[in-house]
N, C-alpha and C. Protein backbone atom coordinates (compact mmCIF):
# COMPACT_ATOMS: atom_id res chain seq x y z
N UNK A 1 35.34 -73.31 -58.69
CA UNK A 1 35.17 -71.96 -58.16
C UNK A 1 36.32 -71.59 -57.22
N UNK A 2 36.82 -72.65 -56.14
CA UNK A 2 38.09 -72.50 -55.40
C UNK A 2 39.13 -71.86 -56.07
N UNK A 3 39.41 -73.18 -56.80
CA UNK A 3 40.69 -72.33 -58.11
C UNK A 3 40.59 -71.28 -58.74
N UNK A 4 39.58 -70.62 -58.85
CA UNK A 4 39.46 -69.38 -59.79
C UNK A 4 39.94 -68.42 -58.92
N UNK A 5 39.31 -68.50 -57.39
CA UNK A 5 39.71 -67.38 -56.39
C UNK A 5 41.28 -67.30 -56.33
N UNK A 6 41.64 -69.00 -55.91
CA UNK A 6 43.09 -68.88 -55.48
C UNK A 6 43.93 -68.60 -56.66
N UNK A 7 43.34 -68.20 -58.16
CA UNK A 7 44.35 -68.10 -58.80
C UNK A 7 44.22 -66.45 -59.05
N UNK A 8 43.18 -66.02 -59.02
CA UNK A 8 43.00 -64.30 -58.78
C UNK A 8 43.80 -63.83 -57.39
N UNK A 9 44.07 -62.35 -58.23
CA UNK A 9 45.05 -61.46 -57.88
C UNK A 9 45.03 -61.60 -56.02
N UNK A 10 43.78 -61.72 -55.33
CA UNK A 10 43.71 -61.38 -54.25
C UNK A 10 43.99 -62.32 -53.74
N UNK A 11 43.59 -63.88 -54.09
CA UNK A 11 44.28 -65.03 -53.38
C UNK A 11 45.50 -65.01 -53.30
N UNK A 12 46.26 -64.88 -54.57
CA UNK A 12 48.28 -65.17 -54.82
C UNK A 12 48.46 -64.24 -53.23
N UNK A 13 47.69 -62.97 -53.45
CA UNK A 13 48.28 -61.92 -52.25
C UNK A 13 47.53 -62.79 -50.84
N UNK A 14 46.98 -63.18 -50.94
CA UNK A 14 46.85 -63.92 -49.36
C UNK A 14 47.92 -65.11 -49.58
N UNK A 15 47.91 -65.93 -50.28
CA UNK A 15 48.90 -67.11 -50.16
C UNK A 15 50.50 -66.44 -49.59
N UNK A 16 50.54 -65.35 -50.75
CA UNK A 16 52.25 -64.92 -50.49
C UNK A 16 52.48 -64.03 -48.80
N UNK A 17 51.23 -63.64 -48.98
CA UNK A 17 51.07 -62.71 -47.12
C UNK A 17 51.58 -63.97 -46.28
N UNK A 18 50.65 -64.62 -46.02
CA UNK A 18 50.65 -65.91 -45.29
C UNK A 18 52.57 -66.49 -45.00
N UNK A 19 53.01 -66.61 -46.54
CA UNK A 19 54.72 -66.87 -46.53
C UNK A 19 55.60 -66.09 -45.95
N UNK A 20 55.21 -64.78 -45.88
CA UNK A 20 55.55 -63.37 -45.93
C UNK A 20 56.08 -63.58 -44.25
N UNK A 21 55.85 -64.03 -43.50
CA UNK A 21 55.98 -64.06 -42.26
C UNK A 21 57.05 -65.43 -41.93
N UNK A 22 58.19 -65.09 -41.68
CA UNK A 22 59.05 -66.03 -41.72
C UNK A 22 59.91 -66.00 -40.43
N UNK A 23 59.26 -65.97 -39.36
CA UNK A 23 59.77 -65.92 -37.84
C UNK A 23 59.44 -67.00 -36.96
N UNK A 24 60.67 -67.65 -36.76
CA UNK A 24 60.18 -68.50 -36.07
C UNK A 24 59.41 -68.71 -34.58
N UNK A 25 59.10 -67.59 -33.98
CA UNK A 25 58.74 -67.73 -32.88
C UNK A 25 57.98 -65.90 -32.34
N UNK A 26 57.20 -65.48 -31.77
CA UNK A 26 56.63 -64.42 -31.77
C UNK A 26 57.21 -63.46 -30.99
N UNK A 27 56.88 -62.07 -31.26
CA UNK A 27 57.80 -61.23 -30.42
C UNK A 27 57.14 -60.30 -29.55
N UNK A 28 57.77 -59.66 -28.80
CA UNK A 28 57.11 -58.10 -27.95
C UNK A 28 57.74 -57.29 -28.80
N UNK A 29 56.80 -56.72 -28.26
CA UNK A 29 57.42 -55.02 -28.32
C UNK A 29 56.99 -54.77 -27.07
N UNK A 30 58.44 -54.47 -26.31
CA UNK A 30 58.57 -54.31 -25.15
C UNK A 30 58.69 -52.53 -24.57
N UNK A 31 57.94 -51.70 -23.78
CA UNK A 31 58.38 -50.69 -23.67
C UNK A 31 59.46 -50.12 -22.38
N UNK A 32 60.47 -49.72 -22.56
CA UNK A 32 61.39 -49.64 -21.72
C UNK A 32 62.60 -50.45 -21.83
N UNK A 33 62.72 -51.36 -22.56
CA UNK A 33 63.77 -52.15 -23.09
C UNK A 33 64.65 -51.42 -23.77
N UNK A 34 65.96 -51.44 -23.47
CA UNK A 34 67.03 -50.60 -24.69
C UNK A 34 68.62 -51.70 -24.50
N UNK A 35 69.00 -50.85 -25.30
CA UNK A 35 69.99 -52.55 -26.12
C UNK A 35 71.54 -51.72 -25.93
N UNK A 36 72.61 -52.14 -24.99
CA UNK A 36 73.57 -51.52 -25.03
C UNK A 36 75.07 -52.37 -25.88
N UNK A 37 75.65 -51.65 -27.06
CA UNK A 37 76.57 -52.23 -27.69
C UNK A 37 77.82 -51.42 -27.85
N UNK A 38 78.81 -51.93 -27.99
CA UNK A 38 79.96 -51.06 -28.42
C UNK A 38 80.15 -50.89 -29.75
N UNK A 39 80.84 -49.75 -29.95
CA UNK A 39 80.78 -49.27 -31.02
C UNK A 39 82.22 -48.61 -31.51
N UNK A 40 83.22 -48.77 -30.46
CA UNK A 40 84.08 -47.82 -30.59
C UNK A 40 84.57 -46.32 -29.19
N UNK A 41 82.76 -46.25 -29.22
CA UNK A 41 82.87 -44.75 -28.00
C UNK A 41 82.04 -45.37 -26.61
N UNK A 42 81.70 -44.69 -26.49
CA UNK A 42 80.62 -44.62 -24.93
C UNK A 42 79.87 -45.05 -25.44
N UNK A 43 79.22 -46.53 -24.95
CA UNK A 43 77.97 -46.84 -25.30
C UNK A 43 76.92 -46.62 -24.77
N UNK A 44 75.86 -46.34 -25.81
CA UNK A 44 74.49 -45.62 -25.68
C UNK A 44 73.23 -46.20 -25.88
N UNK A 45 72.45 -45.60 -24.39
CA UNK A 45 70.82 -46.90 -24.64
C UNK A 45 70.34 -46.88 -25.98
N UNK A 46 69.85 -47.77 -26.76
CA UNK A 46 69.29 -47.59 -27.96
C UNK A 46 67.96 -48.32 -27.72
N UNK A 47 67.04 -47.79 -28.50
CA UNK A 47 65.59 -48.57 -28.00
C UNK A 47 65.33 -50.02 -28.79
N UNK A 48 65.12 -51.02 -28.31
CA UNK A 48 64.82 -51.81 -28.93
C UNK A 48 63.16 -52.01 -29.30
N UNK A 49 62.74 -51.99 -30.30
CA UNK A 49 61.42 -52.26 -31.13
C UNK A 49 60.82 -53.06 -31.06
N UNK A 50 61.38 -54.74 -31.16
CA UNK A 50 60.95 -55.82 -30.66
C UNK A 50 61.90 -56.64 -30.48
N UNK A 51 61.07 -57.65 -29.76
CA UNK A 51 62.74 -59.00 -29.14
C UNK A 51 61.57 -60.47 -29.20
N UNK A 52 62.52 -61.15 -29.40
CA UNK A 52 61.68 -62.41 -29.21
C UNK A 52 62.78 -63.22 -28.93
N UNK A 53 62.77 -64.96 -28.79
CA UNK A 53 63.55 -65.86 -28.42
C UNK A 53 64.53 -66.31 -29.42
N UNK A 54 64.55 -65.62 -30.74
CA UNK A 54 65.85 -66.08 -31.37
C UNK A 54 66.50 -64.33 -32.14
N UNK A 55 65.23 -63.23 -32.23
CA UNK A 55 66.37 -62.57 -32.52
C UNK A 55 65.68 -60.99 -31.85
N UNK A 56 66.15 -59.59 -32.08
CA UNK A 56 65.72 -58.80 -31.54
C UNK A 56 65.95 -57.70 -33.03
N UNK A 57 65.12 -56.56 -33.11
CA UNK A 57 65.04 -55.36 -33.87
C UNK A 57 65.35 -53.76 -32.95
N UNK A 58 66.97 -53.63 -33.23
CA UNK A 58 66.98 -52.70 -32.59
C UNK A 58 67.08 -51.21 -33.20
N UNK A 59 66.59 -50.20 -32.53
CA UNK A 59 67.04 -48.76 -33.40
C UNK A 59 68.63 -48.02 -33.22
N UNK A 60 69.27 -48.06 -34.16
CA UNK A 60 70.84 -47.70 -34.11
C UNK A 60 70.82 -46.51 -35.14
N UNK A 61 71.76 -45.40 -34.90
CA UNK A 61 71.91 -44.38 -35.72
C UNK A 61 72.89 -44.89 -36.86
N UNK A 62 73.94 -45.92 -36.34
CA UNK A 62 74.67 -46.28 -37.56
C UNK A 62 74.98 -47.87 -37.32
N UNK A 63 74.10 -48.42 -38.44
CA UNK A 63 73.71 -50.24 -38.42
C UNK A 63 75.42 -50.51 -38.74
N UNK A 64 75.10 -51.81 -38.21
CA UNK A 64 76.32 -52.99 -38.54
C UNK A 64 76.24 -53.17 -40.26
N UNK A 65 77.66 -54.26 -40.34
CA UNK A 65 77.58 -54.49 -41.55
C UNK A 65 76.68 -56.13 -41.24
N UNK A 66 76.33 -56.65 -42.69
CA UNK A 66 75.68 -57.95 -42.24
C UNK A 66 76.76 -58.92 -41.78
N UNK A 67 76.24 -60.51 -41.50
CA UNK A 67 77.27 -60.98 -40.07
C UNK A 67 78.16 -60.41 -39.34
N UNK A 68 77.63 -59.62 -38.87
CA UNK A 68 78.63 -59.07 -37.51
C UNK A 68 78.34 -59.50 -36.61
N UNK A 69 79.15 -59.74 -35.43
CA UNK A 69 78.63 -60.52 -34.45
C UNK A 69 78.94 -59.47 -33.19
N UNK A 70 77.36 -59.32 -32.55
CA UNK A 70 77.89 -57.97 -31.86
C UNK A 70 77.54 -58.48 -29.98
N UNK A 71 78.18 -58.15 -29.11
CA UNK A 71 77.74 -58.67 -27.79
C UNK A 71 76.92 -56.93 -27.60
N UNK A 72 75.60 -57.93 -27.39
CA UNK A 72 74.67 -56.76 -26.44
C UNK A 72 74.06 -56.96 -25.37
N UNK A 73 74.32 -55.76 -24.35
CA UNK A 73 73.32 -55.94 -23.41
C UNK A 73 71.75 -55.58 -23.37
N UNK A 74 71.12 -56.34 -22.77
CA UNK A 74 69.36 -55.57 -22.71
C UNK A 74 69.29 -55.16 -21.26
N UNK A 75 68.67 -54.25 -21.46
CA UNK A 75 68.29 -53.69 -19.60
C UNK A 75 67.12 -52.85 -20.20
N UNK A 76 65.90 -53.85 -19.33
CA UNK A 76 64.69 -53.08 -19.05
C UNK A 76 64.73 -52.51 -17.53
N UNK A 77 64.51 -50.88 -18.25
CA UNK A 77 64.54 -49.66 -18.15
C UNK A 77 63.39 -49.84 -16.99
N UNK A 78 62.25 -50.14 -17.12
CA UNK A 78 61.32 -50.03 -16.69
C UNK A 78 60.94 -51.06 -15.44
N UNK A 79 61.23 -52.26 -15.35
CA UNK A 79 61.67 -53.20 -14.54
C UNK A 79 62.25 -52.83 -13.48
N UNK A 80 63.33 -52.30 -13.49
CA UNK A 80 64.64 -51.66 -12.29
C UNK A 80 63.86 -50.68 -11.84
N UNK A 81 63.18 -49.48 -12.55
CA UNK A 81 62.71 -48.70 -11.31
C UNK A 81 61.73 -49.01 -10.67
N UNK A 82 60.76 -50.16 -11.28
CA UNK A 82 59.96 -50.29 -10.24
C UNK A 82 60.28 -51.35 -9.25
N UNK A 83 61.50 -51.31 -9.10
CA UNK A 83 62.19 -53.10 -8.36
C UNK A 83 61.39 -53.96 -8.39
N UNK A 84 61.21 -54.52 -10.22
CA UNK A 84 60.30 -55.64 -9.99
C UNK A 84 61.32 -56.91 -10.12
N UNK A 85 61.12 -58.23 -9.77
CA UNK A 85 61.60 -58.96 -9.39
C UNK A 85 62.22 -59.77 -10.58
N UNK A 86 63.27 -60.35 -10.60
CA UNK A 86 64.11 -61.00 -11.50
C UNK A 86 65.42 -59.90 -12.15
N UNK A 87 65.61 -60.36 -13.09
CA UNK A 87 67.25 -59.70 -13.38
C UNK A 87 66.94 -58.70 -15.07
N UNK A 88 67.10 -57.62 -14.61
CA UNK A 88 67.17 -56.06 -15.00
C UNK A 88 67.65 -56.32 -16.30
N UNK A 89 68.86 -56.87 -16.43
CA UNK A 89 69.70 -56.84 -17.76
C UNK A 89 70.00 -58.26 -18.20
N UNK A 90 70.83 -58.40 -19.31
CA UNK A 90 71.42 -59.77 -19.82
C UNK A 90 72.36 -59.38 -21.06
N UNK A 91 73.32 -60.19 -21.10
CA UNK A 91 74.05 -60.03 -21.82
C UNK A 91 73.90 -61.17 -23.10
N UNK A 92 73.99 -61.25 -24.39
CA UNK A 92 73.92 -62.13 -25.27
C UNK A 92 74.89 -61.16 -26.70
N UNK A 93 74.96 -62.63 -27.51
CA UNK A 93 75.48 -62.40 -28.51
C UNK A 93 74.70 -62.34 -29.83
N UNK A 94 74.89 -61.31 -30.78
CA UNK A 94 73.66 -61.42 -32.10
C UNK A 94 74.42 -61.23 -32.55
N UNK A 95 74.04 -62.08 -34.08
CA UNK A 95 74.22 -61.73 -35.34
C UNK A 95 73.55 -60.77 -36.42
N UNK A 96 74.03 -59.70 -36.95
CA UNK A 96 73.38 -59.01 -37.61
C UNK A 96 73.04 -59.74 -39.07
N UNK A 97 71.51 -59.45 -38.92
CA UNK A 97 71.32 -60.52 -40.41
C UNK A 97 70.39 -59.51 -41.70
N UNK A 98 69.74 -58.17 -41.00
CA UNK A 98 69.38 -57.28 -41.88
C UNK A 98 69.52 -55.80 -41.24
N UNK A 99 69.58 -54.91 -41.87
CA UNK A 99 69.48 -53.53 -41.67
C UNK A 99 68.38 -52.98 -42.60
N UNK A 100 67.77 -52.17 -41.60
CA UNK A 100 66.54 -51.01 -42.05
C UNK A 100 66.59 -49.67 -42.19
N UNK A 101 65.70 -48.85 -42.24
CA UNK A 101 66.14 -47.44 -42.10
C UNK A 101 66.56 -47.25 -40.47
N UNK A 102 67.71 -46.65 -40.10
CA UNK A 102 67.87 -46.17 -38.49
C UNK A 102 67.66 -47.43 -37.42
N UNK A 103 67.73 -48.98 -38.07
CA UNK A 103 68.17 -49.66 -36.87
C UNK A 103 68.74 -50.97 -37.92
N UNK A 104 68.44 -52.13 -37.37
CA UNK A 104 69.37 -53.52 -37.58
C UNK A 104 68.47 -54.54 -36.49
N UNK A 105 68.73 -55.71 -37.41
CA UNK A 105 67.94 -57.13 -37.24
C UNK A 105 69.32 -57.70 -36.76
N UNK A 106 69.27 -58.53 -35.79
CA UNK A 106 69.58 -59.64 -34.97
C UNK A 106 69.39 -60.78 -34.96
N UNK A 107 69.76 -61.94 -35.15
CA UNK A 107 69.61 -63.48 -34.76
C UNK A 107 70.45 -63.84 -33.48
N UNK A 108 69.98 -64.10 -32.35
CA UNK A 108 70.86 -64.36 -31.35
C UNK A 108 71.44 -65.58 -31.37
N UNK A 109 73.15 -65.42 -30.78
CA UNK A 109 73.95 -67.11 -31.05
C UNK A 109 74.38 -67.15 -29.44
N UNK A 110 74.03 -68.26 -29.02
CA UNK A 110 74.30 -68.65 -27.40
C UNK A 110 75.03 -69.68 -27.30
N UNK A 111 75.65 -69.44 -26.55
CA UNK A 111 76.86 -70.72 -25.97
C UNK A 111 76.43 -71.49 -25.72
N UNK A 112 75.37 -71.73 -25.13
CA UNK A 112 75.05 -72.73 -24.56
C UNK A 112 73.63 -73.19 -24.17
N UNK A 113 72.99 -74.17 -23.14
CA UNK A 113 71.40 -74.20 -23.08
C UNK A 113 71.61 -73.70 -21.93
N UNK A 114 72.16 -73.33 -20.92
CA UNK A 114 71.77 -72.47 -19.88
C UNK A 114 72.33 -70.78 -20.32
N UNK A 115 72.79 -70.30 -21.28
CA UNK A 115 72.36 -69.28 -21.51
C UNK A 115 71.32 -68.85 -22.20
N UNK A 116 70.64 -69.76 -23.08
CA UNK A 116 69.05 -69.75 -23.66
C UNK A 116 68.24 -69.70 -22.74
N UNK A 117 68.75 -70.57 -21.39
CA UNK A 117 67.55 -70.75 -20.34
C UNK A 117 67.33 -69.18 -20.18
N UNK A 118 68.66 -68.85 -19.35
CA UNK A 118 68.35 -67.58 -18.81
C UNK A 118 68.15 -66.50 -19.28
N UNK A 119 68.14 -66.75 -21.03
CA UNK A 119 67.30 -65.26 -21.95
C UNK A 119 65.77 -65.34 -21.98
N UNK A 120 65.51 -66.81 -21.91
CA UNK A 120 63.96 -66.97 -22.28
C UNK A 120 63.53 -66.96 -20.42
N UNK A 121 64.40 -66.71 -19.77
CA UNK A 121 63.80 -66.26 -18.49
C UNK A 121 63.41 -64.33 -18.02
N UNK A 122 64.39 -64.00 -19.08
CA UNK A 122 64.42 -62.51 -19.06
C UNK A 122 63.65 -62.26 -20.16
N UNK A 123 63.34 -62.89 -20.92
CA UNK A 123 62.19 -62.39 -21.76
C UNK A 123 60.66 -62.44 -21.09
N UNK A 124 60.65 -63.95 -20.13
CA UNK A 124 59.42 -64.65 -19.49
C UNK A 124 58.99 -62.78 -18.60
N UNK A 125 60.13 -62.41 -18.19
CA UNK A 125 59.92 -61.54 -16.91
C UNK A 125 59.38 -60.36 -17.61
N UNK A 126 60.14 -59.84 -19.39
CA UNK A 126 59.51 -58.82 -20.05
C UNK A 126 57.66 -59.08 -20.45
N UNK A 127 57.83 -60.45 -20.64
CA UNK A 127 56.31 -60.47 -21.48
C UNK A 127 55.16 -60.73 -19.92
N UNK A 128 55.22 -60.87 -18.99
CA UNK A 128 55.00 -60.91 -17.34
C UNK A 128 54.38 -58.82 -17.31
N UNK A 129 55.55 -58.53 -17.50
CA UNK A 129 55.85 -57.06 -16.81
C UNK A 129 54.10 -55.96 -17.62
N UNK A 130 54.89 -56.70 -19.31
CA UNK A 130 53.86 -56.28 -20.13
C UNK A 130 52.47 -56.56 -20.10
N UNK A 131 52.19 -57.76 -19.71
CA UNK A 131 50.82 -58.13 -19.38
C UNK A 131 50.34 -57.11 -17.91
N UNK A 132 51.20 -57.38 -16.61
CA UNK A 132 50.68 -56.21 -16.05
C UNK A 132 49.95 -55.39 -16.36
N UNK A 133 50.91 -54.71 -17.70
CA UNK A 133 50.62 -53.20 -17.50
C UNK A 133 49.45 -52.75 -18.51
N UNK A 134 49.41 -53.62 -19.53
CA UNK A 134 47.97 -53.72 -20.36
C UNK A 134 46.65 -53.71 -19.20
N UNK A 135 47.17 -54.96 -18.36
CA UNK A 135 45.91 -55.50 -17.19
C UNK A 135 45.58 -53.63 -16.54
N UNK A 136 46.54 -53.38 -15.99
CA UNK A 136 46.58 -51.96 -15.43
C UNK A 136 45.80 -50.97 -16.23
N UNK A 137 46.45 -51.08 -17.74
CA UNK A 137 45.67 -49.81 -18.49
C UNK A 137 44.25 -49.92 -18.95
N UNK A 138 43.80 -51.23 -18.70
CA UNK A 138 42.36 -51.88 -19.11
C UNK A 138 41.57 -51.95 -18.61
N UNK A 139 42.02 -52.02 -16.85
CA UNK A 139 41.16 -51.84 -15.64
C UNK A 139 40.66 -50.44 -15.15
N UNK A 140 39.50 -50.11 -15.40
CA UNK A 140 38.66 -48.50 -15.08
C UNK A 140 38.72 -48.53 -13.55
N UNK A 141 39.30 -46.91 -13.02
CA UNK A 141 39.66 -47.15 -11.62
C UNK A 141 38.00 -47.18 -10.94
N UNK A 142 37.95 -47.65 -9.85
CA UNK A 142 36.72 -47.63 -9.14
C UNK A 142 36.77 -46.78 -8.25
N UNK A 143 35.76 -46.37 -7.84
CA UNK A 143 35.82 -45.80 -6.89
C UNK A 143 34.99 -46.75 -4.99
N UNK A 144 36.19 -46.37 -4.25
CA UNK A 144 36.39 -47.08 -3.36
C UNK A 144 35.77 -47.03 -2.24
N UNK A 145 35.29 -45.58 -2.34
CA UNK A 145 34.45 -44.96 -0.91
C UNK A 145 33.18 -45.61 -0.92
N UNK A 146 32.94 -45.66 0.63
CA UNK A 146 31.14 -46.28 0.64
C UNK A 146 30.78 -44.98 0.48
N UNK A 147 29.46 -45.48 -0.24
CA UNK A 147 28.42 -44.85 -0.46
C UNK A 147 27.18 -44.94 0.61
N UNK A 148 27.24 -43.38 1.60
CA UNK A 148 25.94 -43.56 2.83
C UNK A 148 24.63 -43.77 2.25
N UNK A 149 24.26 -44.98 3.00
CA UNK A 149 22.81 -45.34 2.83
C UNK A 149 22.29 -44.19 3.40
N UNK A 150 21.11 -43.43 2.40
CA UNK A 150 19.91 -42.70 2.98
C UNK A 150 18.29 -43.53 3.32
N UNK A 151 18.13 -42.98 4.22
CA UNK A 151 16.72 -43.80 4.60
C UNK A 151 15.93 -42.59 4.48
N UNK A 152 14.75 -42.89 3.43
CA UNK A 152 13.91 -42.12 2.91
C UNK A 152 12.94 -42.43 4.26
N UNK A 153 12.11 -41.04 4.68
CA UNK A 153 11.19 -41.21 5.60
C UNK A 153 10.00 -41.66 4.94
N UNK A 154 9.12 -42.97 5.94
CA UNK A 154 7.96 -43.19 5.73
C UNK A 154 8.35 -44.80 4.97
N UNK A 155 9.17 -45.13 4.88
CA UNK A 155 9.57 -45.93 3.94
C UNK A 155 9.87 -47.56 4.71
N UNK A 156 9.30 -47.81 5.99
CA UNK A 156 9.67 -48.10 7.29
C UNK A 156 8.86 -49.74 6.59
């Protein structure tokens, strides 16, 4: 009976779903994050979609070609104005490994293990920032004022 399922249409599509996911490690989607690269002109915030510890999905009006190797900066946007603590931006190097409609896939290449340290420390501080702010949007405000005890007469 197993085999019959896994060989019907709907199993192959769960087996191949399951493959379908080929990332090594999980990502945000971070809000306020944007990705600064050169291009030639004035470079311009672009939003990044998601980032994780080996590559990032950013939105670009005009993608790379594949292996390009592009130095970008990240600066959460959102971090700096509220002077929250740790470091705003970072600089790293990606490889472009796919293009989509209106952005481009990334694999990041690092010099070294203390520049990994200090991306997966600026990521630690994005996925930190984000939990906040879920915690924030999840929590129903209370209300803070006492409430005056009435003393009903006779009630002694």
């Amino acid at each position: 009976m197993e085999i019959r399922k896994l060989l019907s249409k709907s199993g192959i599509r769960k087996l191949l779903s399951k493959r379908a996911e080929r990332r090594r490690s999980p990502r945000l989607q971070p809000e306020g994050l944007v990705a600064y690269y050169w291009t030639g002109g004035i470079p311009r915030p672009n939003p990044v979609l998601e980032i994780g510890v080996y590559g990032a999905h950013i939105v670009a009006p005009m993608p790379f070609y594949l292996g390009t190797v592009v130095e970008i900066v990240f600066e959460d946007r959102a971090a700096a104005q509220n002077n929250g603590a740790g470091s705003h931006h970072i600089c790293v190097y990606g490889r472009v490994l796919r293009t989509v409609a209106d952005a481009f896939c990334v694999e990041f290449v690092f010099d070294g293990v203390s520049q990994r340290r200090k991306f997966r420390q600026f990521l630690n501080g994005l996925k930190r920032r984000n939990e906040d702010e879920t915690d924030a949007e999840e929590t129903p405000e209370t209300n803070t004022e006492e409430t005056p005890i009435v003393e009903r007469p006779g009630t002694d």
